[in-house]
PDB file of N, CA and C in Angstrom:
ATOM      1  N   UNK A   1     -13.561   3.707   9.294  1.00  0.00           N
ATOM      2  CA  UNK A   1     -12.169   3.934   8.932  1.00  0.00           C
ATOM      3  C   UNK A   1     -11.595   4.981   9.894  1.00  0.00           C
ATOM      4  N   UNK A   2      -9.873   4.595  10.386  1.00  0.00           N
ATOM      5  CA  UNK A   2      -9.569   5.633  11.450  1.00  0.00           C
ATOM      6  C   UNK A   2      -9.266   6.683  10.358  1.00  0.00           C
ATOM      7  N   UNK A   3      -8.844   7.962  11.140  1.00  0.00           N
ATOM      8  CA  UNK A   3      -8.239   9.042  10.260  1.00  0.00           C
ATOM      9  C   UNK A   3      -6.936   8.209   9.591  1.00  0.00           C
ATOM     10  N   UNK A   4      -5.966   7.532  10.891  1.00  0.00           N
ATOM     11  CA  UNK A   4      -5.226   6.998   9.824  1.00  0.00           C
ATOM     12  C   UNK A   4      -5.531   6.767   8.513  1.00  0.00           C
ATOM     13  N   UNK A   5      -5.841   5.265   9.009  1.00  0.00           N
ATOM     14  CA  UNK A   5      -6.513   4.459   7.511  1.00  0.00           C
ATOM     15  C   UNK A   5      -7.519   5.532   6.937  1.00  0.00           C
ATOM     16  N   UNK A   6      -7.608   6.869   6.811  1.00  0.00           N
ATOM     17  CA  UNK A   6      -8.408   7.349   6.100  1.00  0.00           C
ATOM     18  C   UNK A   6      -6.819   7.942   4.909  1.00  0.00           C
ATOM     19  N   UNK A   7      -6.076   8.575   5.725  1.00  0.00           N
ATOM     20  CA  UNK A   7      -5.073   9.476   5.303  1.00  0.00           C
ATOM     21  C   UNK A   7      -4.034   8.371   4.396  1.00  0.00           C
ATOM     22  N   UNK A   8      -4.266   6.723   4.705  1.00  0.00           N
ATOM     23  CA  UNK A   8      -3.361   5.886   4.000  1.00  0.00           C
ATOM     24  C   UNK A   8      -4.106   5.663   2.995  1.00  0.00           C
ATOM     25  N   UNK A   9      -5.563   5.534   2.825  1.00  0.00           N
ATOM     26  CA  UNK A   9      -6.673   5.457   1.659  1.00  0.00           C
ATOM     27  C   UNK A   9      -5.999   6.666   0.592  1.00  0.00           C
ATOM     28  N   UNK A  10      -6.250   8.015   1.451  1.00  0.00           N
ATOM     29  CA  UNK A  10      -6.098   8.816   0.430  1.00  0.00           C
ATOM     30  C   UNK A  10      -4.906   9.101  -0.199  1.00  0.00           C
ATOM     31  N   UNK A  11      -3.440   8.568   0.435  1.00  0.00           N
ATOM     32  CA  UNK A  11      -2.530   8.751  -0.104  1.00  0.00           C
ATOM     33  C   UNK A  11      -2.204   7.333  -1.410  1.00  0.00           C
ATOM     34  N   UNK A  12      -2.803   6.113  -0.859  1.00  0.00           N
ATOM     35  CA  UNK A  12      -3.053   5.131  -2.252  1.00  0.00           C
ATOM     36  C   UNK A  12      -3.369   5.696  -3.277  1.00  0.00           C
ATOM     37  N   UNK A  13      -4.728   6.389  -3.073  1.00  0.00           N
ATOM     38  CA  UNK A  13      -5.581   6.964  -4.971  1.00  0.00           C
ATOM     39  C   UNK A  13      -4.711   7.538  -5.373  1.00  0.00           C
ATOM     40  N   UNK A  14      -3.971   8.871  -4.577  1.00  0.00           N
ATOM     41  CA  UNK A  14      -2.925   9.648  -5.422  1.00  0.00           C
ATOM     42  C   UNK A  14      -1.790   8.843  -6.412  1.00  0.00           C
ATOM     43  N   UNK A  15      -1.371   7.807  -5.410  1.00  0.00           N
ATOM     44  CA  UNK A  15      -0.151   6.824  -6.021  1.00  0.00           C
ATOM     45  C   UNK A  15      -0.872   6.423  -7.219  1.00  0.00           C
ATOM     46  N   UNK A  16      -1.890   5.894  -7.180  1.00  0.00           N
ATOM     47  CA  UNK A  16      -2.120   5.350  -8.548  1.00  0.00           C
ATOM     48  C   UNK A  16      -2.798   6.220  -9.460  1.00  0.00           C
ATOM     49  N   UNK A  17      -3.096   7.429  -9.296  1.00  0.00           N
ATOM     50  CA  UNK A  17      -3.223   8.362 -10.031  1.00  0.00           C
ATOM     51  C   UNK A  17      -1.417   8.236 -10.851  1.00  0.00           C
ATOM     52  N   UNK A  18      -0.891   8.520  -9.848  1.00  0.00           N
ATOM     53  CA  UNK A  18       0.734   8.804 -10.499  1.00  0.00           C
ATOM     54  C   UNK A  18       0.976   7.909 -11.656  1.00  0.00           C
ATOM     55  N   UNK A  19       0.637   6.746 -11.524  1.00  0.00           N
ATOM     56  CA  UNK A  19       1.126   5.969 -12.928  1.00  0.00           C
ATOM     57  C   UNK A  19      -0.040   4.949 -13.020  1.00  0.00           C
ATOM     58  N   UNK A  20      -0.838   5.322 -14.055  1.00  0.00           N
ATOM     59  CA  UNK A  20      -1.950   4.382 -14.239  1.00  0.00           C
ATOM     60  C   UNK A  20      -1.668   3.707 -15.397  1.00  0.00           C
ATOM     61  N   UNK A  21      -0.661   2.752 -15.816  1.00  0.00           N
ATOM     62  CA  UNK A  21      -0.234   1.697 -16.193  1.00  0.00           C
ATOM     63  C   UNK A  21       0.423   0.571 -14.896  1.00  0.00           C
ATOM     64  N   UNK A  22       0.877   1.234 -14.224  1.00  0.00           N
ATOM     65  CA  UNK A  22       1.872   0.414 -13.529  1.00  0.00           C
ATOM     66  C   UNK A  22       0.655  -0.379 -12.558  1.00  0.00           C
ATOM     67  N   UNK A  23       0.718  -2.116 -11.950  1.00  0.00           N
ATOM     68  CA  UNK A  23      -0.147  -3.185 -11.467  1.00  0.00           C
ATOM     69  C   UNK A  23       0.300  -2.813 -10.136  1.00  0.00           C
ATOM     70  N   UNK A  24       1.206  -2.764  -9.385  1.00  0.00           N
ATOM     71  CA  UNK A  24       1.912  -3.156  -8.148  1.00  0.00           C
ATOM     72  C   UNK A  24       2.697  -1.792  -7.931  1.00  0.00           C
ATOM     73  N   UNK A  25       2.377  -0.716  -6.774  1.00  0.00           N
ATOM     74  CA  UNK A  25       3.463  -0.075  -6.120  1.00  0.00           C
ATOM     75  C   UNK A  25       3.709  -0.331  -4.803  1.00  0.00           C
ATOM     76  N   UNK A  26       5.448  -0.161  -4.574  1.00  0.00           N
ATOM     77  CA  UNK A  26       6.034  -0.876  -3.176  1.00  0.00           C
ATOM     78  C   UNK A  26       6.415   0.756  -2.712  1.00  0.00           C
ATOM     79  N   UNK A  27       6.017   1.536  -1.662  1.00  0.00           N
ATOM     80  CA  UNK A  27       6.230   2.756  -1.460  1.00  0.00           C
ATOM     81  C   UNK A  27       6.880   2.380   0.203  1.00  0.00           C
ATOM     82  N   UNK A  28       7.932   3.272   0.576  1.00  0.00           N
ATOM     83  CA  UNK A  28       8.502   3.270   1.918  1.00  0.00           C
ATOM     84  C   UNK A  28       8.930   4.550   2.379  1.00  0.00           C
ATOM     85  N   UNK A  29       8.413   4.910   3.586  1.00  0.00           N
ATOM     86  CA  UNK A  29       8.154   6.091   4.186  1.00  0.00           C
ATOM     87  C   UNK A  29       9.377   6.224   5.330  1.00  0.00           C
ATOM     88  N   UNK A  30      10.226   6.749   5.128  1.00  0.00           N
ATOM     89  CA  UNK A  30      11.015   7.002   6.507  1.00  0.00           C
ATOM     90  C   UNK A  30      11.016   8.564   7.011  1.00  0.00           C
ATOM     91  N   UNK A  31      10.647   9.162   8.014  1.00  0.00           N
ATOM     92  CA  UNK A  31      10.357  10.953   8.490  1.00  0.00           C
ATOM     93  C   UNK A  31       9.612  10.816   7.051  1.00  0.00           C
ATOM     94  N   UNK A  32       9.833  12.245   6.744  1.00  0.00           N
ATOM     95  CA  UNK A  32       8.986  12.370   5.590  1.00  0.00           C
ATOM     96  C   UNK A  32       9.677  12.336   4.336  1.00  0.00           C
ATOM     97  N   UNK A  33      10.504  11.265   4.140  1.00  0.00           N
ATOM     98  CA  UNK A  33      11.101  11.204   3.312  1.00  0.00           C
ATOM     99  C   UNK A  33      10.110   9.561   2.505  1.00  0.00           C
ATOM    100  N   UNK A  34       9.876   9.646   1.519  1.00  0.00           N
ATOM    101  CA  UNK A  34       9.503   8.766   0.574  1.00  0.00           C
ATOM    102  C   UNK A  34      10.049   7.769  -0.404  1.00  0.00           C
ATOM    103  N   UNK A  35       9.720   6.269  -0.937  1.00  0.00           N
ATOM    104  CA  UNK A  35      10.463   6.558  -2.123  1.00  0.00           C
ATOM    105  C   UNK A  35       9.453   5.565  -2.887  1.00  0.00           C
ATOM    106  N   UNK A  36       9.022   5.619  -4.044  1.00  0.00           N
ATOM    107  CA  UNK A  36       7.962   4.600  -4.584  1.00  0.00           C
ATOM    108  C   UNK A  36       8.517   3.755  -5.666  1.00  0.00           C
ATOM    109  N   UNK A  37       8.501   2.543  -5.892  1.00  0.00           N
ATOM    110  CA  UNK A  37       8.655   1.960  -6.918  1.00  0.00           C
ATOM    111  C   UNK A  37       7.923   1.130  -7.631  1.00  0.00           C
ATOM    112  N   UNK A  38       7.542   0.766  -9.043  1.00  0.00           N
ATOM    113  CA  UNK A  38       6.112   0.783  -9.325  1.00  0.00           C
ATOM    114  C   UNK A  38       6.926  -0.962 -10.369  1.00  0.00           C
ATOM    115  N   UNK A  39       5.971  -2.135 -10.443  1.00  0.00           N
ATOM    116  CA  UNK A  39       6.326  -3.083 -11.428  1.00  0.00           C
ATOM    117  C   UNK A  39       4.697  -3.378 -11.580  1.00  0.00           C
ATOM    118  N   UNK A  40       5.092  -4.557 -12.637  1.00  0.00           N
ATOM    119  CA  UNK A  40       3.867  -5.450 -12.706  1.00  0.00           C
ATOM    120  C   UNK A  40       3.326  -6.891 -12.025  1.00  0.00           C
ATOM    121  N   UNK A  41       4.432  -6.667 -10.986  1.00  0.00           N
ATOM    122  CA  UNK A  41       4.470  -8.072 -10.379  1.00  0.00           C
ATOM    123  C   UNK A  41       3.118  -8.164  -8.916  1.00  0.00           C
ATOM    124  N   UNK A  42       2.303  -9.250  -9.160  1.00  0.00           N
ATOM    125  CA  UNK A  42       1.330  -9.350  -7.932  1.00  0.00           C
ATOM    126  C   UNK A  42       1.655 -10.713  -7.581  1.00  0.00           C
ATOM    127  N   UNK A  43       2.439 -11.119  -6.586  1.00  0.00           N
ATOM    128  CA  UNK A  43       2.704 -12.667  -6.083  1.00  0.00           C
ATOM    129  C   UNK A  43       2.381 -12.564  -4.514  1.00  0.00           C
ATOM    130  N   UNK A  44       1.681 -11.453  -3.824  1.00  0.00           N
ATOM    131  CA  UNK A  44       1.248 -11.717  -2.552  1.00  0.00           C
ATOM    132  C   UNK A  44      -0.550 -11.769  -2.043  1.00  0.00           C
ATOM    133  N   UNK A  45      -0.953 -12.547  -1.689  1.00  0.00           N
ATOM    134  CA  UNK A  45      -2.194 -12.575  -0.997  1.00  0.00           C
ATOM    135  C   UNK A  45      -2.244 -11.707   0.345  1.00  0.00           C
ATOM    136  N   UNK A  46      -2.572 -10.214   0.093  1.00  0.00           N
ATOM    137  CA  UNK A  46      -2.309  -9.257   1.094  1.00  0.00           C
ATOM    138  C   UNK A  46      -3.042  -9.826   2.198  1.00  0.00           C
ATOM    139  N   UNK A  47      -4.200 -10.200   2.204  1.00  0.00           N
ATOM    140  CA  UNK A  47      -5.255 -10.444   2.750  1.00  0.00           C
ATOM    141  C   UNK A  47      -4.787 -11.451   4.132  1.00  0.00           C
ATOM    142  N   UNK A  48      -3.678 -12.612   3.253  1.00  0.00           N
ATOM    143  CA  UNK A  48      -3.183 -13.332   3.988  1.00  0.00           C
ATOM    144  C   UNK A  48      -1.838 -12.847   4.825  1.00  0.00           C
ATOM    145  N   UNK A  49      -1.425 -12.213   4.375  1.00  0.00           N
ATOM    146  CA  UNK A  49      -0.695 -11.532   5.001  1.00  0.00           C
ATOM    147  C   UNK A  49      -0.760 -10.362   6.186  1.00  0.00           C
ATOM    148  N   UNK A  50      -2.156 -10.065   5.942  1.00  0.00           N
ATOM    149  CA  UNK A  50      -2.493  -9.142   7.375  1.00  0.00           C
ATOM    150  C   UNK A  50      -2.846  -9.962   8.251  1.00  0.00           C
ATOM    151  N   UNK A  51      -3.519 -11.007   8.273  1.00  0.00           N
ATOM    152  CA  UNK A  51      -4.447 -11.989   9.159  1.00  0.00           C
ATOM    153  C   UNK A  51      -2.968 -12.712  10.124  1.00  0.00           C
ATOM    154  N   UNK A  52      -2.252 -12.782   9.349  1.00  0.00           N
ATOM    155  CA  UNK A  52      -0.989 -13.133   9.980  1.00  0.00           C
ATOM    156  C   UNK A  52      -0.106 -12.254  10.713  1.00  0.00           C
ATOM    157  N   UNK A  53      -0.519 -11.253  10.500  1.00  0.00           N
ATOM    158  CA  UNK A  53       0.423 -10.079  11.457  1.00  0.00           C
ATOM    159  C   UNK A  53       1.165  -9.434  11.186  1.00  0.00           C
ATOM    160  N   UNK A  54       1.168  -8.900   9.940  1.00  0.00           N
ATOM    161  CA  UNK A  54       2.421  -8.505   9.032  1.00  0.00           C
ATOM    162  C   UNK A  54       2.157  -6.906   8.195  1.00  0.00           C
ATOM    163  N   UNK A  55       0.580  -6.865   9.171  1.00  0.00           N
ATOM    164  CA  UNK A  55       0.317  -5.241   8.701  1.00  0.00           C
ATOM    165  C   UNK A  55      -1.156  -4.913   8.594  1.00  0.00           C
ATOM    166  N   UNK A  56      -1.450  -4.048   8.166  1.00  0.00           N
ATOM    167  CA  UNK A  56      -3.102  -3.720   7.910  1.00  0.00           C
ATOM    168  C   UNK A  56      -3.292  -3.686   6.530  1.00  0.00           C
ATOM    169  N   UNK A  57      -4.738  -4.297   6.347  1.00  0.00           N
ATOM    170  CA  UNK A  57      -5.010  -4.626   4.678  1.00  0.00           C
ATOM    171  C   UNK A  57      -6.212  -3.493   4.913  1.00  0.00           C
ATOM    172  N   UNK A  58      -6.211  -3.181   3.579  1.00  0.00           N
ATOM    173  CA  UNK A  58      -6.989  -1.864   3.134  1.00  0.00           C
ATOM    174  C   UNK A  58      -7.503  -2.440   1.549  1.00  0.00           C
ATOM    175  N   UNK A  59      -8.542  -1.436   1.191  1.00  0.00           N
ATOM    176  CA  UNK A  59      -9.303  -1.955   0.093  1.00  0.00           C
ATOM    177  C   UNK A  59     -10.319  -0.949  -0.273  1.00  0.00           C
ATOM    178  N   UNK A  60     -10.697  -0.737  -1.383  1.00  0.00           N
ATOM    179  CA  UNK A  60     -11.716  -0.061  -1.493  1.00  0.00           C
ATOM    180  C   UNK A  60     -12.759  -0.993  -2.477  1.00  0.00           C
ATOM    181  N   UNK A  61     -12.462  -2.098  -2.714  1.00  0.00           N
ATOM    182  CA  UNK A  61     -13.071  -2.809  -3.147  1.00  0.00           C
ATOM    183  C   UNK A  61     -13.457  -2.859  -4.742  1.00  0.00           C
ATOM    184  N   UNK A  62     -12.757  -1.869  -5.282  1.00  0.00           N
ATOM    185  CA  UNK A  62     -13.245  -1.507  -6.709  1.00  0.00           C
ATOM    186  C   UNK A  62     -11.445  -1.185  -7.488  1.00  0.00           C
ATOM    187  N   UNK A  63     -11.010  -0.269  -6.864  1.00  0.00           N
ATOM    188  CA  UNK A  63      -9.525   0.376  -7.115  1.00  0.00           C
ATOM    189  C   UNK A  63      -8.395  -0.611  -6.456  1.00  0.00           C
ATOM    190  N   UNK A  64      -8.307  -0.742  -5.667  1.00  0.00           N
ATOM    191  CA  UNK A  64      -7.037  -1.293  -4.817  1.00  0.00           C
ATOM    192  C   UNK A  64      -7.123  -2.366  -3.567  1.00  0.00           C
ATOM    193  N   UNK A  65      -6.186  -2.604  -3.311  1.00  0.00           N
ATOM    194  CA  UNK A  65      -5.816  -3.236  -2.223  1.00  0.00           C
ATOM    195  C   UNK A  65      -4.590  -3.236  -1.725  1.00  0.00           C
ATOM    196  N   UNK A  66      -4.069  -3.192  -0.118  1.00  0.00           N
ATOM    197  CA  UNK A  66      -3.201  -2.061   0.173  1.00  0.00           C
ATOM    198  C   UNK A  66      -3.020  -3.451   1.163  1.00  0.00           C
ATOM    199  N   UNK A  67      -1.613  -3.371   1.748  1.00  0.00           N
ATOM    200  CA  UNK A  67      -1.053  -4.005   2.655  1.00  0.00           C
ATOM    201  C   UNK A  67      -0.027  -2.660   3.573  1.00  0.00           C
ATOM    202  N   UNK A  68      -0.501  -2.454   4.641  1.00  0.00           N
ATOM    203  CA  UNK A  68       0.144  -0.906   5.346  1.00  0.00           C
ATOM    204  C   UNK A  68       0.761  -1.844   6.891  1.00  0.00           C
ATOM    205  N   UNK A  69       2.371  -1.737   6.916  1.00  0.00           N
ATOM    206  CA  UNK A  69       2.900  -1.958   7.961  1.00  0.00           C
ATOM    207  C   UNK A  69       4.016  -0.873   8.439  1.00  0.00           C
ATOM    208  N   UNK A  70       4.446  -0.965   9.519  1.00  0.00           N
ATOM    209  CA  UNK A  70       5.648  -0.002  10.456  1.00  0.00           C
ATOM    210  C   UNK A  70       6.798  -0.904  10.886  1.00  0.00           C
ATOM    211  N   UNK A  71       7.980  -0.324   9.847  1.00  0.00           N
ATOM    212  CA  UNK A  71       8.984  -1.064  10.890  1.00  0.00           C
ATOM    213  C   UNK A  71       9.466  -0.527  12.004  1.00  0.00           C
ATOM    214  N   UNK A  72       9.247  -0.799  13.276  1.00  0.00           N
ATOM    215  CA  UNK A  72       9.836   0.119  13.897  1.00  0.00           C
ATOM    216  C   UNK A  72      11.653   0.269  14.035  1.00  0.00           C
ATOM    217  N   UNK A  73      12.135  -0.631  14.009  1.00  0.00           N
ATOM    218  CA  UNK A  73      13.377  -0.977  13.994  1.00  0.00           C
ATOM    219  C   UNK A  73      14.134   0.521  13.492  1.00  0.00           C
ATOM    220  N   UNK A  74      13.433   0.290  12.203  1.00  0.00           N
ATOM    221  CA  UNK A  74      13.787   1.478  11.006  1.00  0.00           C
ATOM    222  C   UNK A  74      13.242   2.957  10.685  1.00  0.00           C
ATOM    223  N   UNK A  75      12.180   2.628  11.877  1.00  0.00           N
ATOM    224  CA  UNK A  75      11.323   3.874  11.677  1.00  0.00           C
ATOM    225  C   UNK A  75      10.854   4.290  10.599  1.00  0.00           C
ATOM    226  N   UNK A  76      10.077   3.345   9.886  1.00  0.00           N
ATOM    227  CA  UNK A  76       9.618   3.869   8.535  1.00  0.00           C
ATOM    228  C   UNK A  76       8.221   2.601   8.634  1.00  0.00           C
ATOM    229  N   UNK A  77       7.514   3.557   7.546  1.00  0.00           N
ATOM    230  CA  UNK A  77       6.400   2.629   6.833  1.00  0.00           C
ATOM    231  C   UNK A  77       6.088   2.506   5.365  1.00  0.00           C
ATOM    232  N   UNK A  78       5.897   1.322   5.605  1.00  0.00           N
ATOM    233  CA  UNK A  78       5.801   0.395   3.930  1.00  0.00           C
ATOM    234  C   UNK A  78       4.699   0.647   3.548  1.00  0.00           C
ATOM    235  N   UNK A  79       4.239   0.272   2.348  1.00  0.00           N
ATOM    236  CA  UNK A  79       2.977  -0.273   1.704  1.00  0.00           C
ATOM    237  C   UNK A  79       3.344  -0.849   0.202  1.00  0.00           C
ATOM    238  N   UNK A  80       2.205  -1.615   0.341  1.00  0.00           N
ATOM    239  CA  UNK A  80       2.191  -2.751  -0.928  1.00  0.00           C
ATOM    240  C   UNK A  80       1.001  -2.304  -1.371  1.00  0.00           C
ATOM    241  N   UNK A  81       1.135  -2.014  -2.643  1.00  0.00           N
ATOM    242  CA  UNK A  81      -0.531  -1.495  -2.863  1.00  0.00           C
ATOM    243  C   UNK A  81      -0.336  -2.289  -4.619  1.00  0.00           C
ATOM    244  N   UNK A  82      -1.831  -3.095  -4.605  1.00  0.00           N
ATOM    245  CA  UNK A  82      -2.417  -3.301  -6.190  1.00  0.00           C
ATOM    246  C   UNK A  82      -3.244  -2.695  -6.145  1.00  0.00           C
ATOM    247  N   UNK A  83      -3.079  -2.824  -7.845  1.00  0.00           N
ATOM    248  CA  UNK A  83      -4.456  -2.397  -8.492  1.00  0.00           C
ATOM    249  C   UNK A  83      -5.569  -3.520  -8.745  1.00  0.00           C
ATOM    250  N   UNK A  84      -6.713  -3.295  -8.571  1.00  0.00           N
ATOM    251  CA  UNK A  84      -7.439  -4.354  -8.821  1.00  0.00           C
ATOM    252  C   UNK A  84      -7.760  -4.034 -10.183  1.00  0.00           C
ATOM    253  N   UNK A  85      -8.016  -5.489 -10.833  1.00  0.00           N
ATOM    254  CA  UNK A  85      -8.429  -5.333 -12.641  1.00  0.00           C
ATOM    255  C   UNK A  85      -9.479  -4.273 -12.316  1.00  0.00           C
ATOM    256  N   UNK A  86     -10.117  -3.636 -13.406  1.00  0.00           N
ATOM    257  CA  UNK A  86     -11.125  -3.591 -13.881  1.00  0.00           C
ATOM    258  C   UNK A  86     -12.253  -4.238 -14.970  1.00  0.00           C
TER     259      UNK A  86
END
């Protein structure tokens, strides 16, 4: 794992520390400005969606699964993060 993807790992657990009811948070990063929004909706195959080019998939294999992209356009970065059942 790079430091990145170490520092996007560790900022996931926190998120779902934040609301451990909520299935699905959509978080977007512009400077250091943030904003998170949390539902129950899971309708994307992240997995398929990185393989296609649309970002880096992350996982810890037990907790989550993370879809991490950059717009540059906008200068900001996304993430799609589930929770995996338990």
């Amino acid at each position: 794992m790079t430091p990145e993807q170490r520092d996007d790992h560790d900022l996931i657990l926190t998120t779902l520390v934040r609301d451990p009811s909520a299935q699905r948070f959509l978080i977007r990063f512009q400077g250091s400005n943030g904003n998170v929004t949390c539902d129950g909706l899971r309708p994307s195959n992240l997995r398929a969606l990185a393989e296609a080019g649309h970002g880096t998939y992350l996982t810890d294999e037990k907790t989550y699964e993370a879809l991490v992209g950059y717009d540059i356009a906008n200068d900001s970065k996304h993430y799609v993060i589930y929770r995996l059942p338990r």
